[in-house]
Structure formats: structure tokens, C-alpha cells
C-alpha atoms as a PDB file:
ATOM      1  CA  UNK A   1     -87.872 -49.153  33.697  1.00  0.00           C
ATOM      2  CA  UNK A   2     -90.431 -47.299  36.109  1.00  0.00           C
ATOM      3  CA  UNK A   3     -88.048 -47.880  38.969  1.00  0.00           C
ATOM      4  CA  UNK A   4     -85.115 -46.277  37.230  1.00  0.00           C
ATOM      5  CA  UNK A   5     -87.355 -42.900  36.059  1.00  0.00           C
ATOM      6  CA  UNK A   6     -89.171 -43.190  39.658  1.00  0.00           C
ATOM      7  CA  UNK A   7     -85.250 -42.606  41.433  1.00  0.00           C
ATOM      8  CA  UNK A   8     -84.265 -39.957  38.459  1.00  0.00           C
ATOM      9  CA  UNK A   9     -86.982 -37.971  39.837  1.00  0.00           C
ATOM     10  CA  UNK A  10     -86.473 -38.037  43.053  1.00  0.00           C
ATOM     11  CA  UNK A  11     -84.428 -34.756  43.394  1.00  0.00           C
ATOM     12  CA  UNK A  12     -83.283 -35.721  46.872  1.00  0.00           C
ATOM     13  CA  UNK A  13     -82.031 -39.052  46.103  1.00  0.00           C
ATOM     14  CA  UNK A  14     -80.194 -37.873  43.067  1.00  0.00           C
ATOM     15  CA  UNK A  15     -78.555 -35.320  45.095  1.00  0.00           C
ATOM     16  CA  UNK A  16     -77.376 -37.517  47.990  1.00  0.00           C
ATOM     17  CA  UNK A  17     -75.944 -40.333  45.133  1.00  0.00           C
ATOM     18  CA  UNK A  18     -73.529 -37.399  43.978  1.00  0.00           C
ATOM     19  CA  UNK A  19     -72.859 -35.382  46.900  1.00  0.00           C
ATOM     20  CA  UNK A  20     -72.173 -37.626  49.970  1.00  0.00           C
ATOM     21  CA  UNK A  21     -69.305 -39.187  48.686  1.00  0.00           C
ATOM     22  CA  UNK A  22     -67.630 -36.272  47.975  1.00  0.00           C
ATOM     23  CA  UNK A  23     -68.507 -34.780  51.181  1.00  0.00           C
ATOM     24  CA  UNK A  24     -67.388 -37.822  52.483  1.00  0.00           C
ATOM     25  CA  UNK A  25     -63.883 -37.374  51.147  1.00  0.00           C
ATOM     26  CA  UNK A  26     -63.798 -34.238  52.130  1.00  0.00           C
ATOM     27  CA  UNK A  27     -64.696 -34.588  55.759  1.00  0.00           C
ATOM     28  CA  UNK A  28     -61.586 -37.630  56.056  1.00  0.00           C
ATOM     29  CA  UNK A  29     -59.356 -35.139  54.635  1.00  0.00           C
ATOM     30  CA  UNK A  30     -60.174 -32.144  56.791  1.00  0.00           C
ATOM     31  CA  UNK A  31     -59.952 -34.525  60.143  1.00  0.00           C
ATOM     32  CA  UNK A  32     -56.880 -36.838  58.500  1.00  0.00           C
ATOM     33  CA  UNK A  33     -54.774 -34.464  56.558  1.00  0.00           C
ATOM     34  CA  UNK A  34     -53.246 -34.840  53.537  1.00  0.00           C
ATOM     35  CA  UNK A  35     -50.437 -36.610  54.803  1.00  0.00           C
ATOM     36  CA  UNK A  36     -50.127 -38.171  57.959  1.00  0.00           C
ATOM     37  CA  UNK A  37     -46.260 -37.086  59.604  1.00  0.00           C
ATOM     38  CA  UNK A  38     -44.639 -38.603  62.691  1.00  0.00           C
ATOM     39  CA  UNK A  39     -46.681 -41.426  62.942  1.00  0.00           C
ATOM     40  CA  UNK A  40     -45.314 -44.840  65.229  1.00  0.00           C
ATOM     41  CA  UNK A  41     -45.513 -48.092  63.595  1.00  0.00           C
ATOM     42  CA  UNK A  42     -45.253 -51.116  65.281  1.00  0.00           C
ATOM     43  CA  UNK A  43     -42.650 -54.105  63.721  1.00  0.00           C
ATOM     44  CA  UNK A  44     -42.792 -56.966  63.902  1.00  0.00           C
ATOM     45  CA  UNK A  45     -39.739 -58.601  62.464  1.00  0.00           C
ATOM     46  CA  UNK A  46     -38.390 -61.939  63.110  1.00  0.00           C
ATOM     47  CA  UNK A  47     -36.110 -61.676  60.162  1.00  0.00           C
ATOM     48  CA  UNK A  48     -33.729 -59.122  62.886  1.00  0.00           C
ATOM     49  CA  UNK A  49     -34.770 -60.965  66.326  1.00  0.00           C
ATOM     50  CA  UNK A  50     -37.621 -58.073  66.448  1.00  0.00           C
ATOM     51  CA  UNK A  51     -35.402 -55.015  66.668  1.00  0.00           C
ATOM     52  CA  UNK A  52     -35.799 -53.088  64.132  1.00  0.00           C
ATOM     53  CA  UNK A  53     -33.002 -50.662  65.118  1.00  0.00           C
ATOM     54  CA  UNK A  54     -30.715 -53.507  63.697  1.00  0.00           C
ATOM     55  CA  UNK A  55     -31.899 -52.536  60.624  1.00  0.00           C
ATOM     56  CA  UNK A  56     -29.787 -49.445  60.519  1.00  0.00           C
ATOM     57  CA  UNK A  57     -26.565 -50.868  60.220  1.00  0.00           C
ATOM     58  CA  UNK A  58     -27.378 -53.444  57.308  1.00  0.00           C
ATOM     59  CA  UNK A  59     -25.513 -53.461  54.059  1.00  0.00           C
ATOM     60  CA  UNK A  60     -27.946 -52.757  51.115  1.00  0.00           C
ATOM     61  CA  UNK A  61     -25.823 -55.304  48.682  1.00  0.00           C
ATOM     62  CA  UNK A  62     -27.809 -57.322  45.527  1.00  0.00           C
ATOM     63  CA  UNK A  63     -28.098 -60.270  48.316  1.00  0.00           C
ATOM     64  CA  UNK A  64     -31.830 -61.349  49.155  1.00  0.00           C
ATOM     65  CA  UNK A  65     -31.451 -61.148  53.215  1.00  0.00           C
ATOM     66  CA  UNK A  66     -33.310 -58.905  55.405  1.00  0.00           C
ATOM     67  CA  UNK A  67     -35.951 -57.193  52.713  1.00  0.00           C
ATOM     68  CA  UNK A  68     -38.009 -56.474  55.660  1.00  0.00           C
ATOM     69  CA  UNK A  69     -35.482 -53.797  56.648  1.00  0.00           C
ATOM     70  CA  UNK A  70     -34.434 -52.610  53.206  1.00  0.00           C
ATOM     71  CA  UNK A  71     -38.437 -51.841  52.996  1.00  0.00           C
ATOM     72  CA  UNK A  72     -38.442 -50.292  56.287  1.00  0.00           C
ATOM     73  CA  UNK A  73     -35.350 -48.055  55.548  1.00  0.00           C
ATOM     74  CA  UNK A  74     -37.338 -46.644  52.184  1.00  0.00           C
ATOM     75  CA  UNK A  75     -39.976 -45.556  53.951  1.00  0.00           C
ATOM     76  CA  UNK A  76     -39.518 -41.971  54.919  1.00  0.00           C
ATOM     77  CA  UNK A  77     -38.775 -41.501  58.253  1.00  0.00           C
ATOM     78  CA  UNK A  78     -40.640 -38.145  58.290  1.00  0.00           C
ATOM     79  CA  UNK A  79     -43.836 -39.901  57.308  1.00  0.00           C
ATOM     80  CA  UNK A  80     -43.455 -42.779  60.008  1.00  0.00           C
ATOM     81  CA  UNK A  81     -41.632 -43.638  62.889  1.00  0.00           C
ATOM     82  CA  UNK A  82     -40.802 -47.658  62.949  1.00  0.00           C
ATOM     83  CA  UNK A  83     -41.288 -49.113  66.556  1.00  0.00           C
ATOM     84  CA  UNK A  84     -39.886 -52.252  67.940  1.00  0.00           C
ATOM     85  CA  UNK A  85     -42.850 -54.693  68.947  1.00  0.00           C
ATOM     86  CA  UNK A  86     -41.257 -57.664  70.825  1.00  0.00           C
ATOM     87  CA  UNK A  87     -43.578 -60.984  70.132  1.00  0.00           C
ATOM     88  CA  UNK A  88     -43.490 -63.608  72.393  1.00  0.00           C
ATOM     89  CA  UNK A  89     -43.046 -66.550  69.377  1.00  0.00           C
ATOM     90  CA  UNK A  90     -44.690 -70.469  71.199  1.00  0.00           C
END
């Protein structure tokens, strides 16, 4: 019980538990943004021989092939940029 009344009256150690964190926050959003736009993104997808411009021309049917492209495709192309990573598979 001493401990816990020793660190509520430390003014300085009370203010840094509150405070940093939310400077914290704010500092990553200042330098980050709100949003990152136009970022690449490297795929790697088997599933379309590691191409994702395949993915384009896909049929989005009820059939349970190629959900690694039907998740690419909803992912706003504004917000990232998909990039073709070609993996060299032993």
C-alpha cells in the first residue's frame, strides 16, 4: 500500500503514465498520416503462378478458387498498390 501512495505522489510519474502515450499517438500520426495512399505491396501468390496481374481478369463466381485475388481485388487500389514478388519455390 505505501508503494501505490509513494507513485500517486510522485507528480512527475503520474504525469508521464497519462501523457506519453498520447503523445505517442500523436507523434505516429503526425509522421504516418491518417491514411497511408499509394503504397506498393509485395505478393506473393502461388495460387496465380505469382502474378498478381492475373488476378484482374478472374470471375468473382460463388466457387472457392483463387480467394487470394478476390481479397486482393477488395482492397482499394488507392490505398495500396499490389506488386508481383516472384519466389523462387525448392
Amino acid at each position: 500500500m505505501l508503494n501505490v501512495l509513494t507513485i500517486l505522489l510522485v507528480s512527475r510519474f503520474m504525469l508521464a503514465i497519462f501523457f506519453m502515450p498520447s503523445f505517442q499517438v500523436i507523434m505516429v500520426n503526425l509522421t504516418v498520416g491518417p491514411e497511408p495512399k499509394n503504397m506498393k505491396f509485395g505478393v506473393v501468390d502461388p495460387e496465380v503462378n505469382f502474378d498478381v496481374d492475373l488476378c484482374a481478369n478472374l470471375s468473382q463466381g460463388c466457387k472457392l478458387e483463387n480467394l487470394s485475388c478476390r481479397y486482393i481485388n477488395s482492397i482499394p487500389k488507392s490505398v495500396i498498390i499490389p506488386v508481383s514478388y516472384f519466389l523462387k519455390l525448392f
